[in-house]
PDB file of N, CA and C in Angstrom:
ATOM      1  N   UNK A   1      25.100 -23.738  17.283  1.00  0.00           N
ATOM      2  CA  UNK A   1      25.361 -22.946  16.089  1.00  0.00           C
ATOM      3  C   UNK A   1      24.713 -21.567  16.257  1.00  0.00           C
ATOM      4  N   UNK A   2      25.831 -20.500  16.113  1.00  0.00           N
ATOM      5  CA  UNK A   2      25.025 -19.024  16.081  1.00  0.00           C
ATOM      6  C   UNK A   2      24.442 -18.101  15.023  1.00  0.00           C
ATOM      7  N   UNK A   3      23.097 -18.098  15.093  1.00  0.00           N
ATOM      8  CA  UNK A   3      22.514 -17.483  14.147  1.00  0.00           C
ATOM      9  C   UNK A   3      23.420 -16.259  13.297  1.00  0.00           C
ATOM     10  N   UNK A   4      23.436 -16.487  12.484  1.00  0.00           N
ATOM     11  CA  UNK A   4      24.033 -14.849  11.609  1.00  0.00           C
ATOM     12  C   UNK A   4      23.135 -14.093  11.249  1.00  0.00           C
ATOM     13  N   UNK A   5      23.765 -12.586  11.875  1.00  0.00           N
ATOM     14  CA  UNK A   5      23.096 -11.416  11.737  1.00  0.00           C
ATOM     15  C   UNK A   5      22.690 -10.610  10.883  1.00  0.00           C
ATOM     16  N   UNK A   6      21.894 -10.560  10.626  1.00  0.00           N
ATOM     17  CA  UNK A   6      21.192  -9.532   9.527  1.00  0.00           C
ATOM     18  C   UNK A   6      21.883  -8.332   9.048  1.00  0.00           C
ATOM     19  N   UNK A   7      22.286  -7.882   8.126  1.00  0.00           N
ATOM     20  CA  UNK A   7      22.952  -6.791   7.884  1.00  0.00           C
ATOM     21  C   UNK A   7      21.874  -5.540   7.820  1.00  0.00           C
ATOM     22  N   UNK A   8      22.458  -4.822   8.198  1.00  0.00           N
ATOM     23  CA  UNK A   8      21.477  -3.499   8.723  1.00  0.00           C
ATOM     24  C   UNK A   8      20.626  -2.790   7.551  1.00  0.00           C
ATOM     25  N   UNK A   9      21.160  -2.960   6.320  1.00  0.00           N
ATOM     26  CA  UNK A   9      20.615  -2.588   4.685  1.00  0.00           C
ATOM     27  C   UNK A   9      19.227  -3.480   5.087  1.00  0.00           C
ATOM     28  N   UNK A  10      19.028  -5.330   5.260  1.00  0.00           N
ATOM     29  CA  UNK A  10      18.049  -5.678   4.978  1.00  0.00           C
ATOM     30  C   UNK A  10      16.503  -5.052   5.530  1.00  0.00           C
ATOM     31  N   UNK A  11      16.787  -4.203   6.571  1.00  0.00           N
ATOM     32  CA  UNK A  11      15.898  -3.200   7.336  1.00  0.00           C
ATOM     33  C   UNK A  11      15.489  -2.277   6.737  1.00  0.00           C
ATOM     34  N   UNK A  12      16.168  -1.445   5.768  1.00  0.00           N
ATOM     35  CA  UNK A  12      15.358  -0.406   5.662  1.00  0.00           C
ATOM     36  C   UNK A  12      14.570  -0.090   4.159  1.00  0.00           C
ATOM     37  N   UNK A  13      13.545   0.487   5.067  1.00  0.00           N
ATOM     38  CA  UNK A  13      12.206   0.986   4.007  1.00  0.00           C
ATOM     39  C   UNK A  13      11.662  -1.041   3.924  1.00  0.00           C
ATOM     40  N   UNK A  14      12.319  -1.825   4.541  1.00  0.00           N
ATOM     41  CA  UNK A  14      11.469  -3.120   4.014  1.00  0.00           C
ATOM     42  C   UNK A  14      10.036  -2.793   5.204  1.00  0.00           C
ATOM     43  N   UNK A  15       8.992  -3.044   4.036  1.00  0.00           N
ATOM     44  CA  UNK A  15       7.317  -3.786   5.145  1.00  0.00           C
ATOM     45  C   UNK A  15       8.314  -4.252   6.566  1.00  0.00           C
ATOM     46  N   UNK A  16       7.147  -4.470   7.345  1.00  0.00           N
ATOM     47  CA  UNK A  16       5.840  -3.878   7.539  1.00  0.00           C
ATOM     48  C   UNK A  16       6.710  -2.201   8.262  1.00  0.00           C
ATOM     49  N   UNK A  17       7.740  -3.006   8.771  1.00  0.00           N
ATOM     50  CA  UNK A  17       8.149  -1.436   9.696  1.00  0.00           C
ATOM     51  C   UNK A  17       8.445  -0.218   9.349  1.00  0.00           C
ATOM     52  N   UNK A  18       9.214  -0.317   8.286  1.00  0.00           N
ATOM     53  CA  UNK A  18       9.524   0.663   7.012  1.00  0.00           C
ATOM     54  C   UNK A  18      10.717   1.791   7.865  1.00  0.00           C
ATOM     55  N   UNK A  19      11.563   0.712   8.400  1.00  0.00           N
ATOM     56  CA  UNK A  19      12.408   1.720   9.130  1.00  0.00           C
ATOM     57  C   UNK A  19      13.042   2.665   8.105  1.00  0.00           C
ATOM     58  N   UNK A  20      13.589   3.907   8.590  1.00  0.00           N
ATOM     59  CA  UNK A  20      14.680   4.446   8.107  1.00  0.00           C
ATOM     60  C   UNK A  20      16.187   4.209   8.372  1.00  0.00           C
ATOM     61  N   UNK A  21      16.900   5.466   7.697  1.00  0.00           N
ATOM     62  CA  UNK A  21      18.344   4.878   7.942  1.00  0.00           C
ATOM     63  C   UNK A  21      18.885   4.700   8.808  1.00  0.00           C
ATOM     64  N   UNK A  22      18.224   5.137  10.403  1.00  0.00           N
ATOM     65  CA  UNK A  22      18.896   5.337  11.449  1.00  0.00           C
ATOM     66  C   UNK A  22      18.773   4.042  12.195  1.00  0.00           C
ATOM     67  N   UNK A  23      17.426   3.781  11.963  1.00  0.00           N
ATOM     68  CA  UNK A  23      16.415   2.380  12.899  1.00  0.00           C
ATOM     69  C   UNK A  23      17.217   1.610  12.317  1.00  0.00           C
ATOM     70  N   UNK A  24      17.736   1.475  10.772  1.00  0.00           N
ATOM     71  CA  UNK A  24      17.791   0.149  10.442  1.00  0.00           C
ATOM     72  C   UNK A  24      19.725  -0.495  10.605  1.00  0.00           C
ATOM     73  N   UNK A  25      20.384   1.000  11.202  1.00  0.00           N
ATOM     74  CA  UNK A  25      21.110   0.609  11.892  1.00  0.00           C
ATOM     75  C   UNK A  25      21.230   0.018  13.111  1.00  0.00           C
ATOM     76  N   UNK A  26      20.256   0.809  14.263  1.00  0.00           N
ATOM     77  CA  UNK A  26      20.243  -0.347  15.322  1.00  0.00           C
ATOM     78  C   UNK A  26      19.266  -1.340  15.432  1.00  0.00           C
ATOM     79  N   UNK A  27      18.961  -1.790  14.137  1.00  0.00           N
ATOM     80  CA  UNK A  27      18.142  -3.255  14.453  1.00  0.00           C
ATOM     81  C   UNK A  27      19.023  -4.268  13.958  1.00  0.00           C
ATOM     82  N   UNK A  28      19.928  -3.617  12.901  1.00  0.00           N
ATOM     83  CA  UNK A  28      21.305  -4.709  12.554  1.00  0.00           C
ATOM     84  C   UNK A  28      21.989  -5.488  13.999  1.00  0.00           C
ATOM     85  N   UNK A  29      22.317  -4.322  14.772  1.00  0.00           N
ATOM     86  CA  UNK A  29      22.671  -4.666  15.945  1.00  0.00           C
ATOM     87  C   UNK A  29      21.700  -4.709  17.139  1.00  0.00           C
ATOM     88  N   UNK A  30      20.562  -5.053  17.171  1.00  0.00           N
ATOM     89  CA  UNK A  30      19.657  -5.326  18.158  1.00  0.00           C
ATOM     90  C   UNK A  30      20.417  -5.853  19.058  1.00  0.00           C
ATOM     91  N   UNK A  31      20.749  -7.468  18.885  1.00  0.00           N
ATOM     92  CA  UNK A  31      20.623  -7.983  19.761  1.00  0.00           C
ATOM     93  C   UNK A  31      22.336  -7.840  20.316  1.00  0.00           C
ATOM     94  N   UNK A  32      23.197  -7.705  19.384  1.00  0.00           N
ATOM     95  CA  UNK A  32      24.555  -7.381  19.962  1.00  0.00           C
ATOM     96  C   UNK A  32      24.563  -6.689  20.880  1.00  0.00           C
ATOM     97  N   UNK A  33      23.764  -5.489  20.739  1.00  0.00           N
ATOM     98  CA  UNK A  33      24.064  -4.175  21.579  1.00  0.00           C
ATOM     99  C   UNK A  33      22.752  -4.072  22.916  1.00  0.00           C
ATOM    100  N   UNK A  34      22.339  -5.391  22.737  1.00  0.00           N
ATOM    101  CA  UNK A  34      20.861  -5.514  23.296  1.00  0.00           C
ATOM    102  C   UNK A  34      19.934  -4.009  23.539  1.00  0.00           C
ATOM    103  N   UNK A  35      19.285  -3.569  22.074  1.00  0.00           N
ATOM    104  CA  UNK A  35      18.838  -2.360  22.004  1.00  0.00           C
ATOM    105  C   UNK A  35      17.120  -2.834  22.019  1.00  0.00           C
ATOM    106  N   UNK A  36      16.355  -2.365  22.902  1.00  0.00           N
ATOM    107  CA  UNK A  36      14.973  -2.325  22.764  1.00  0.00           C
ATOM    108  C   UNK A  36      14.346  -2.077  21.855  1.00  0.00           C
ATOM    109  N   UNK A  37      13.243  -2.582  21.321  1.00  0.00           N
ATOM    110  CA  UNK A  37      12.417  -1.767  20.331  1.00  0.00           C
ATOM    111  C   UNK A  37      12.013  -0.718  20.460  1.00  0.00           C
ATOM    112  N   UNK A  38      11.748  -0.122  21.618  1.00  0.00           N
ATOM    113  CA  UNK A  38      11.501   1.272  21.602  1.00  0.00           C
ATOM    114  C   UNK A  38      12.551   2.073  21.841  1.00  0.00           C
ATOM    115  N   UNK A  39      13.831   1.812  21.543  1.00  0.00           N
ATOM    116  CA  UNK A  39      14.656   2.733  21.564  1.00  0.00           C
ATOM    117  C   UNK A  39      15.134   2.719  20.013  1.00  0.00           C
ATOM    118  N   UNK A  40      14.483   1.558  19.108  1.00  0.00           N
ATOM    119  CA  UNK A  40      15.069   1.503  17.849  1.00  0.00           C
ATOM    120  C   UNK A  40      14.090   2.762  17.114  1.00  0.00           C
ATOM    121  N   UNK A  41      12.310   2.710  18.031  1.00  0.00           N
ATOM    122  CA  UNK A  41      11.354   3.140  17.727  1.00  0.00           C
ATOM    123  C   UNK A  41      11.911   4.738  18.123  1.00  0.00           C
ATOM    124  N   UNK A  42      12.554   4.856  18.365  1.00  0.00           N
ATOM    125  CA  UNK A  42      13.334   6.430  19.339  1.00  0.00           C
ATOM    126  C   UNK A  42      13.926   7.222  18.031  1.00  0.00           C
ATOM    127  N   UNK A  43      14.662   6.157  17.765  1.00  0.00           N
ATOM    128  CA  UNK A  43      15.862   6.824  16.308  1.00  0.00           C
ATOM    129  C   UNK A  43      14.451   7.353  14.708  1.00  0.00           C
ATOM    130  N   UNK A  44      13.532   6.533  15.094  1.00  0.00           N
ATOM    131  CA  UNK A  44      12.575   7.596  13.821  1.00  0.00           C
ATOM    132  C   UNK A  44      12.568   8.710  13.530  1.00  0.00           C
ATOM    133  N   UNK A  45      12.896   9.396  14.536  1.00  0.00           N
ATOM    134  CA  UNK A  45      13.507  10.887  14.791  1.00  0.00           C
ATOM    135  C   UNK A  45      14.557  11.259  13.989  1.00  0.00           C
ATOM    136  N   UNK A  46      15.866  10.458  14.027  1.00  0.00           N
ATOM    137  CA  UNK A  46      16.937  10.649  13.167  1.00  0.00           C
ATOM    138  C   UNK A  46      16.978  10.108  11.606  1.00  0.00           C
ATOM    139  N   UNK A  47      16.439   9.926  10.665  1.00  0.00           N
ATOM    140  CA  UNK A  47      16.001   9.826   9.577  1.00  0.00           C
ATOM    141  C   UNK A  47      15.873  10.968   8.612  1.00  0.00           C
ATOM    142  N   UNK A  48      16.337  10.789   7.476  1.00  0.00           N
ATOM    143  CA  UNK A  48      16.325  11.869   6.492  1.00  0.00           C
ATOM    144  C   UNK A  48      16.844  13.109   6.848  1.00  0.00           C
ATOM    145  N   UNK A  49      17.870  13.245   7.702  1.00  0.00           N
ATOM    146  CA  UNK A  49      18.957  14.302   7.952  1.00  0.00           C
ATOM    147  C   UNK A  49      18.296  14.898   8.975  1.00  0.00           C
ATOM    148  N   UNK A  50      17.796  14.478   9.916  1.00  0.00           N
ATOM    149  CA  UNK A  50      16.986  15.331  11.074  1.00  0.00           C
ATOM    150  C   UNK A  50      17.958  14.985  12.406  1.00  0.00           C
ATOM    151  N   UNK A  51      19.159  14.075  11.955  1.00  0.00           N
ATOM    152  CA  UNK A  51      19.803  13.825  13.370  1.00  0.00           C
ATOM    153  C   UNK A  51      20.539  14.856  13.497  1.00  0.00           C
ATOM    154  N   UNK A  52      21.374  15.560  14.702  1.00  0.00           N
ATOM    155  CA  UNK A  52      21.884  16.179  15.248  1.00  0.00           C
ATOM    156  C   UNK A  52      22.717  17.102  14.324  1.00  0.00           C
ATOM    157  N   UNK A  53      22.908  18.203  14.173  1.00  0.00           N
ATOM    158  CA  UNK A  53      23.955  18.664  13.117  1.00  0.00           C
ATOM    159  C   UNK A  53      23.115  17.959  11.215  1.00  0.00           C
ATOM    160  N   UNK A  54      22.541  17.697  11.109  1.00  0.00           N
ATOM    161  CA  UNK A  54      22.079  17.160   9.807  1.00  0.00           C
ATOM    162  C   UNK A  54      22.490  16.451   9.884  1.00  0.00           C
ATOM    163  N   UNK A  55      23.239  15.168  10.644  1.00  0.00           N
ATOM    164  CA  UNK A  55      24.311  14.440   9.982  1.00  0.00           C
ATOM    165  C   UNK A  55      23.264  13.255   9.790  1.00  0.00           C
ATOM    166  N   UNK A  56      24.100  12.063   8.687  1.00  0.00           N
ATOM    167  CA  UNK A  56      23.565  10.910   8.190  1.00  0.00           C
ATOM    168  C   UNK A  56      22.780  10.259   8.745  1.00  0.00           C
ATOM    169  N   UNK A  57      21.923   9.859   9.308  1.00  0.00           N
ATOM    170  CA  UNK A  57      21.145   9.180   9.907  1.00  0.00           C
ATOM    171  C   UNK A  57      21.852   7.838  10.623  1.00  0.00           C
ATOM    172  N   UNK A  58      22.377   7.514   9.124  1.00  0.00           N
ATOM    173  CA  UNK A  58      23.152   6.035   9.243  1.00  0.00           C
ATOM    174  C   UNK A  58      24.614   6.301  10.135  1.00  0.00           C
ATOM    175  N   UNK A  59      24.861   7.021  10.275  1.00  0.00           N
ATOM    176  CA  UNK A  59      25.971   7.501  10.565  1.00  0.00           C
ATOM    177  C   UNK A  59      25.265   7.688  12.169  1.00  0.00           C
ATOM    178  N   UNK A  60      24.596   8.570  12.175  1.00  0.00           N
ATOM    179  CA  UNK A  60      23.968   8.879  13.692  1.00  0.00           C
ATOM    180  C   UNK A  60      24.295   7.582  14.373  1.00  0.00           C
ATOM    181  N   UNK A  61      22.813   6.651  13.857  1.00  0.00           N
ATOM    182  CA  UNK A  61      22.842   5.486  14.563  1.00  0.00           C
ATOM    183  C   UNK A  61      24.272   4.822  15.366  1.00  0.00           C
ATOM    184  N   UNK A  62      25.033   4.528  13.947  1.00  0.00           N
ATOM    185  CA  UNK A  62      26.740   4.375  14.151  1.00  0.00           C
ATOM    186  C   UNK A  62      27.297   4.790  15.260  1.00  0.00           C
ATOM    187  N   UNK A  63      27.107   5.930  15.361  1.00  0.00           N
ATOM    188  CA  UNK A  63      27.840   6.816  16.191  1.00  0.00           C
ATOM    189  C   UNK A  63      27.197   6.261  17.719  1.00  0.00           C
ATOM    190  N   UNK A  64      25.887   6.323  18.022  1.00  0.00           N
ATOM    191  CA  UNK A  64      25.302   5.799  19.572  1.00  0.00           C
ATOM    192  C   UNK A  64      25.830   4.579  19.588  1.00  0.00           C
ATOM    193  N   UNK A  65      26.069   3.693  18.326  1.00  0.00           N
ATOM    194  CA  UNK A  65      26.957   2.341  18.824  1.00  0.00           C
ATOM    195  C   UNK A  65      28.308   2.208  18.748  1.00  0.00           C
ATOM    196  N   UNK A  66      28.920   3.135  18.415  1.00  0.00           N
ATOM    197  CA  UNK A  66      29.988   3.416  19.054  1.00  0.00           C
ATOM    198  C   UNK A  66      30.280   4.079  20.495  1.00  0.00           C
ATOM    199  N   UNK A  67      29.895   4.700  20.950  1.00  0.00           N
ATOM    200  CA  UNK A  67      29.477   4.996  22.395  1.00  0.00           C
ATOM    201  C   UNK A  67      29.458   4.222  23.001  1.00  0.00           C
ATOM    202  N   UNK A  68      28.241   3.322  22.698  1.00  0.00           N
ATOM    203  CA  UNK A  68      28.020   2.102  23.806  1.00  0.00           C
ATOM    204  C   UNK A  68      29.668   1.252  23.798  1.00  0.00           C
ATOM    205  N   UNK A  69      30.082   1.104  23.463  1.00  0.00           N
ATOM    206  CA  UNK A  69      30.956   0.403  23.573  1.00  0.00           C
ATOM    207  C   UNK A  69      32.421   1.447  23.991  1.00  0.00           C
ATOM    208  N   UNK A  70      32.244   2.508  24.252  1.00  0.00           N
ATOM    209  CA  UNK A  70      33.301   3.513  24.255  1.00  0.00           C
ATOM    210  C   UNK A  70      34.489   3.308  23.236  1.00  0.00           C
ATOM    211  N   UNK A  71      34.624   3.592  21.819  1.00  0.00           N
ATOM    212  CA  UNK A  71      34.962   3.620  21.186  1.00  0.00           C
ATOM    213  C   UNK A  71      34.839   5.431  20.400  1.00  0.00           C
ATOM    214  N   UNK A  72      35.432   5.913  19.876  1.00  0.00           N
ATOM    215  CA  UNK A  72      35.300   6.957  19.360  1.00  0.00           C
ATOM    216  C   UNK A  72      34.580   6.882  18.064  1.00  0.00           C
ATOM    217  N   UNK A  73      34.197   8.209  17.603  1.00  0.00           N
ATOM    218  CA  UNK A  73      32.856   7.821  16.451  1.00  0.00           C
ATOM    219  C   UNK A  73      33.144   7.812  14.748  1.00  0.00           C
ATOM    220  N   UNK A  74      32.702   7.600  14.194  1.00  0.00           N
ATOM    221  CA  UNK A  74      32.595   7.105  12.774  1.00  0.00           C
ATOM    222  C   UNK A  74      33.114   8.284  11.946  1.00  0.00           C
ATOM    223  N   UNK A  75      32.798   9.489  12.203  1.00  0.00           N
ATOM    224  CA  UNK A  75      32.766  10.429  11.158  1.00  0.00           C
ATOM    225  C   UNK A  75      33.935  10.344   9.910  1.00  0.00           C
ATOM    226  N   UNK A  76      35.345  10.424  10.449  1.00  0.00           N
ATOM    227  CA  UNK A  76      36.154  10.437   9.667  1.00  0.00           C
ATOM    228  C   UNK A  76      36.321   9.030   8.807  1.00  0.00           C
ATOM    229  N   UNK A  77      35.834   7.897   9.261  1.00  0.00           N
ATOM    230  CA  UNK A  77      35.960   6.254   8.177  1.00  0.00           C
ATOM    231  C   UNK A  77      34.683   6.649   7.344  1.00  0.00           C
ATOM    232  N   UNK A  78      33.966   7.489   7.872  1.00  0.00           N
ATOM    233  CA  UNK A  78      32.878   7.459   6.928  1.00  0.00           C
ATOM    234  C   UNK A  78      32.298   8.333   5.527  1.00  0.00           C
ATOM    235  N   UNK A  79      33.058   9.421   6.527  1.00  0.00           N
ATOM    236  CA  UNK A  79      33.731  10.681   5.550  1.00  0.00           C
ATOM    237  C   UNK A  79      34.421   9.992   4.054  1.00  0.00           C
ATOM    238  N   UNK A  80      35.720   9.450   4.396  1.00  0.00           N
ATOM    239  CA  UNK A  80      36.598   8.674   3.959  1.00  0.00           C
ATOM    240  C   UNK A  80      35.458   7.531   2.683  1.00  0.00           C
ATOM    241  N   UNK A  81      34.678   7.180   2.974  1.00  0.00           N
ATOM    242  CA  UNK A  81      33.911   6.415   2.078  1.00  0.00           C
ATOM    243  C   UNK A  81      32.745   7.361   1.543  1.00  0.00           C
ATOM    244  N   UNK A  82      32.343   7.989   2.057  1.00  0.00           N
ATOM    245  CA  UNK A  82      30.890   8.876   1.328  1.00  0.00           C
ATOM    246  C   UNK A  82      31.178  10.380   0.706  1.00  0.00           C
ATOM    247  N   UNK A  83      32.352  11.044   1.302  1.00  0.00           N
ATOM    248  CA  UNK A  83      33.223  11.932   0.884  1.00  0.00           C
ATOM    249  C   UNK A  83      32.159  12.921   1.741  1.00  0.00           C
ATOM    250  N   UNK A  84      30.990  12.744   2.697  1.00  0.00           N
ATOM    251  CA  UNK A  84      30.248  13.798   3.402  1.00  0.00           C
ATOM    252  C   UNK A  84      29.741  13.072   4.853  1.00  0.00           C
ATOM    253  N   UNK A  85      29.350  13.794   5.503  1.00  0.00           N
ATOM    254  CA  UNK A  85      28.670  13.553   6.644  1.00  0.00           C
ATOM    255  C   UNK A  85      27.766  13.814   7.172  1.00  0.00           C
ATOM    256  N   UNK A  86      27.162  15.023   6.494  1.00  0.00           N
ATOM    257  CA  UNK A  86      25.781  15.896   6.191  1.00  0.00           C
ATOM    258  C   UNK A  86      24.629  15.052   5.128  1.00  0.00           C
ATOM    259  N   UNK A  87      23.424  14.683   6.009  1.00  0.00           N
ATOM    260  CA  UNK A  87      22.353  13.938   4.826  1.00  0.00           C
ATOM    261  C   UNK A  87      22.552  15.289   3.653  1.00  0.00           C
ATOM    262  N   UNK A  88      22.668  16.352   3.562  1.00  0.00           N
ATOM    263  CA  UNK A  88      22.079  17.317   2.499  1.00  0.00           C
ATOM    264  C   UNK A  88      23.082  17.023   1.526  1.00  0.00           C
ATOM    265  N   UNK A  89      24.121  16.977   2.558  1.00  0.00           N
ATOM    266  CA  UNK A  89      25.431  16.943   1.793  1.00  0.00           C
ATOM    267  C   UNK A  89      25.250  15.659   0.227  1.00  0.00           C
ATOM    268  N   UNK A  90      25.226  14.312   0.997  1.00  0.00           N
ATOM    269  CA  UNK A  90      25.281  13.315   0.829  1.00  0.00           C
ATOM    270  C   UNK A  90      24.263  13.397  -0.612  1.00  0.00           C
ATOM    271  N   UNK A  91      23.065  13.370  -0.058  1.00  0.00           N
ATOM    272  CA  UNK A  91      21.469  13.472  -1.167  1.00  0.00           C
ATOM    273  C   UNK A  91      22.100  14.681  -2.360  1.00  0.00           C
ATOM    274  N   UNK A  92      22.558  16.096  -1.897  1.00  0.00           N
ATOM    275  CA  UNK A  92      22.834  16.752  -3.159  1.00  0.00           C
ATOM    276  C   UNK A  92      23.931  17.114  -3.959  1.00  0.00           C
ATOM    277  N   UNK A  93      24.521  16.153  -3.563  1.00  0.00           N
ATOM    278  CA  UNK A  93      25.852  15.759  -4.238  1.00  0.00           C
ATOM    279  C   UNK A  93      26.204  14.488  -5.038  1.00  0.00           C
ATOM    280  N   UNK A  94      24.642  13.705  -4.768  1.00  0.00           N
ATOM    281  CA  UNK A  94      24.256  11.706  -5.154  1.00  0.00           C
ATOM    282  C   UNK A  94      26.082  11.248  -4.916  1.00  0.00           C
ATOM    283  N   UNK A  95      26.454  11.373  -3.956  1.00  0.00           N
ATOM    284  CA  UNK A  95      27.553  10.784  -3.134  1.00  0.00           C
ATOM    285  C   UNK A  95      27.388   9.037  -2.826  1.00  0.00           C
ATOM    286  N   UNK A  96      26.105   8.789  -2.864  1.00  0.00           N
ATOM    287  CA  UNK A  96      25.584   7.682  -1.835  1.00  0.00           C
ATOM    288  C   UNK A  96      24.215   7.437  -2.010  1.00  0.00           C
ATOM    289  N   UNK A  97      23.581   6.752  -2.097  1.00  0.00           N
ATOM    290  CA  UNK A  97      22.512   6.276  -1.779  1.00  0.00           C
ATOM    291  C   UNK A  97      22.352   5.916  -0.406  1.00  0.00           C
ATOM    292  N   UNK A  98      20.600   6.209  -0.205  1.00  0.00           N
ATOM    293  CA  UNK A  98      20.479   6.094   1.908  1.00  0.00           C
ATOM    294  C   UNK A  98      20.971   4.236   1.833  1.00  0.00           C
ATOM    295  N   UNK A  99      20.402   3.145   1.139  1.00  0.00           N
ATOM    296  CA  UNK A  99      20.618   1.980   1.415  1.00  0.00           C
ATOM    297  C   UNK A  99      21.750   2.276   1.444  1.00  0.00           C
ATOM    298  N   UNK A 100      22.779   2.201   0.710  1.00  0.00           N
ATOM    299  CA  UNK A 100      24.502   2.157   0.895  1.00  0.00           C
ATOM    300  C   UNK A 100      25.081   3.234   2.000  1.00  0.00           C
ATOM    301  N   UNK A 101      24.249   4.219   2.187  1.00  0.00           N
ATOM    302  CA  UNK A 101      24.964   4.682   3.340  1.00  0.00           C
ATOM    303  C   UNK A 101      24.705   3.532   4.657  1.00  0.00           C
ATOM    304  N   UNK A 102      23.652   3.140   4.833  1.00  0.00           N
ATOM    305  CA  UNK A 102      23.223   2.097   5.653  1.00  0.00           C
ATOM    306  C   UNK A 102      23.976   0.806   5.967  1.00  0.00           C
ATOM    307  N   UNK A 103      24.787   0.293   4.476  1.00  0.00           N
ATOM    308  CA  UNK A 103      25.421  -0.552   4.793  1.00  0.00           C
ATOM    309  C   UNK A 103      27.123  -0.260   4.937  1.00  0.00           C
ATOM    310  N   UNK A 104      27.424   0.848   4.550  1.00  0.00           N
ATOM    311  CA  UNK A 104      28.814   1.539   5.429  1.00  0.00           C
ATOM    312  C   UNK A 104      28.756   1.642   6.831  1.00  0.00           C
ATOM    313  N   UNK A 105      27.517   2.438   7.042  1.00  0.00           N
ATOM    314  CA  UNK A 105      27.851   2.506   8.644  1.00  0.00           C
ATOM    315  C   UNK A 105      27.534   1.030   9.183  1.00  0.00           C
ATOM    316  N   UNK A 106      26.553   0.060   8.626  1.00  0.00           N
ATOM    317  CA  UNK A 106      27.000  -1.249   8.826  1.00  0.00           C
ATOM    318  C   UNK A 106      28.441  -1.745   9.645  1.00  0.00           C
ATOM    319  N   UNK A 107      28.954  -1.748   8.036  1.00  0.00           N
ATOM    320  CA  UNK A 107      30.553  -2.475   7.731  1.00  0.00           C
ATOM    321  C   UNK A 107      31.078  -1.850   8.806  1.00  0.00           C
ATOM    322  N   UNK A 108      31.445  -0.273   9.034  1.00  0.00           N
ATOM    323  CA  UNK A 108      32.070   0.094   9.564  1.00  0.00           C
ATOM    324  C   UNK A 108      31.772  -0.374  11.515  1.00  0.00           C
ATOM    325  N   UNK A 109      31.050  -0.007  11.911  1.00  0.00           N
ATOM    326  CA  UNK A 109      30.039  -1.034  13.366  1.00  0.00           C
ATOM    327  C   UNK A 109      31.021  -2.251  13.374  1.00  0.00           C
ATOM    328  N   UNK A 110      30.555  -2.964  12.394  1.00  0.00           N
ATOM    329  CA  UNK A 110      30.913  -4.201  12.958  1.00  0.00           C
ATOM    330  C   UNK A 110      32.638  -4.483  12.549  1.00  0.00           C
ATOM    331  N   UNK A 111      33.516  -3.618  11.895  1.00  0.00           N
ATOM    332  CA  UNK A 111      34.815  -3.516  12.042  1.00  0.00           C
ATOM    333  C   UNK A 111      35.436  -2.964  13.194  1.00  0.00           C
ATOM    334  N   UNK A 112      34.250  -2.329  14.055  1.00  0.00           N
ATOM    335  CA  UNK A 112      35.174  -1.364  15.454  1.00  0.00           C
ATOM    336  C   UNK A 112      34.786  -2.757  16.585  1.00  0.00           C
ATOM    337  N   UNK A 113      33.915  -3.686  16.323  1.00  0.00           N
ATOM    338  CA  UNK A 113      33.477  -4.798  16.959  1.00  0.00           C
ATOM    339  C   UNK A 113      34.247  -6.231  17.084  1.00  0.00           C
ATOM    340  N   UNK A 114      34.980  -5.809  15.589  1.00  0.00           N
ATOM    341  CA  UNK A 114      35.769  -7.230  15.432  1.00  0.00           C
ATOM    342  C   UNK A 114      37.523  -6.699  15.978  1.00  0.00           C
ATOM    343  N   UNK A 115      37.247  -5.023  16.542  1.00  0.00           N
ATOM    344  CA  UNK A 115      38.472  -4.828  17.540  1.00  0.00           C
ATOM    345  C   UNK A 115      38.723  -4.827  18.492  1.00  0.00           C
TER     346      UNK A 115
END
């Protein structure tokens, strides 16, 4: 019987680790994507709109797991649900909350997975 996976929401801001939105995307998929802890410990960096271009954190994450798998990236399904792609965007527009952005780029991960 195979364990079921944690959805990537239950990660963040929970004790002791207190990931953000980015970590607590690839710890959803740790072990799918067999991602190290110190590469989850890597993405602390991308949190609170500090990833590349400002973009979502949650979305960031998304996006490196889409890669790994060579798949093209999230922006537009995610766009499509948050109506932004920019943390500034997102936060000053209350588009989203970081947990619910967390569990879009979730959903969305594991829909390019179940293709």
């Amino acid at each position: 019987m195979t364990k079921k996976r944690k959805s990537s929401e239950t990660y963040f801001h929970a004790a002791p680790e207190m990931y953000n939105c980015a970590q607590s995307v690839l710890k959803g998929f740790q072990t799918e994507f067999s991602i190290s802890d110190e590469k989850v410990e890597e993405f602390r960096a991308f949190g609170g709109g500090r990833a590349e271009n400002g973009i979502c954190g949650a979305l960031y994450a998304a996006n490196f797991l889409m890669e790994k798998m060579g798949k093209p990236k999230l922006d537009d399904a995610f766009k499509e649900k948050v109506s932004y792609v920019k943390c500034r965007d997102i936060k000053g527009n209350k588009a989203c909350s970081c947990p619910s952005c967390v569990r879009i780029a979730d959903e969305l991960v594991s829909l390019k997975m179940e293709k």
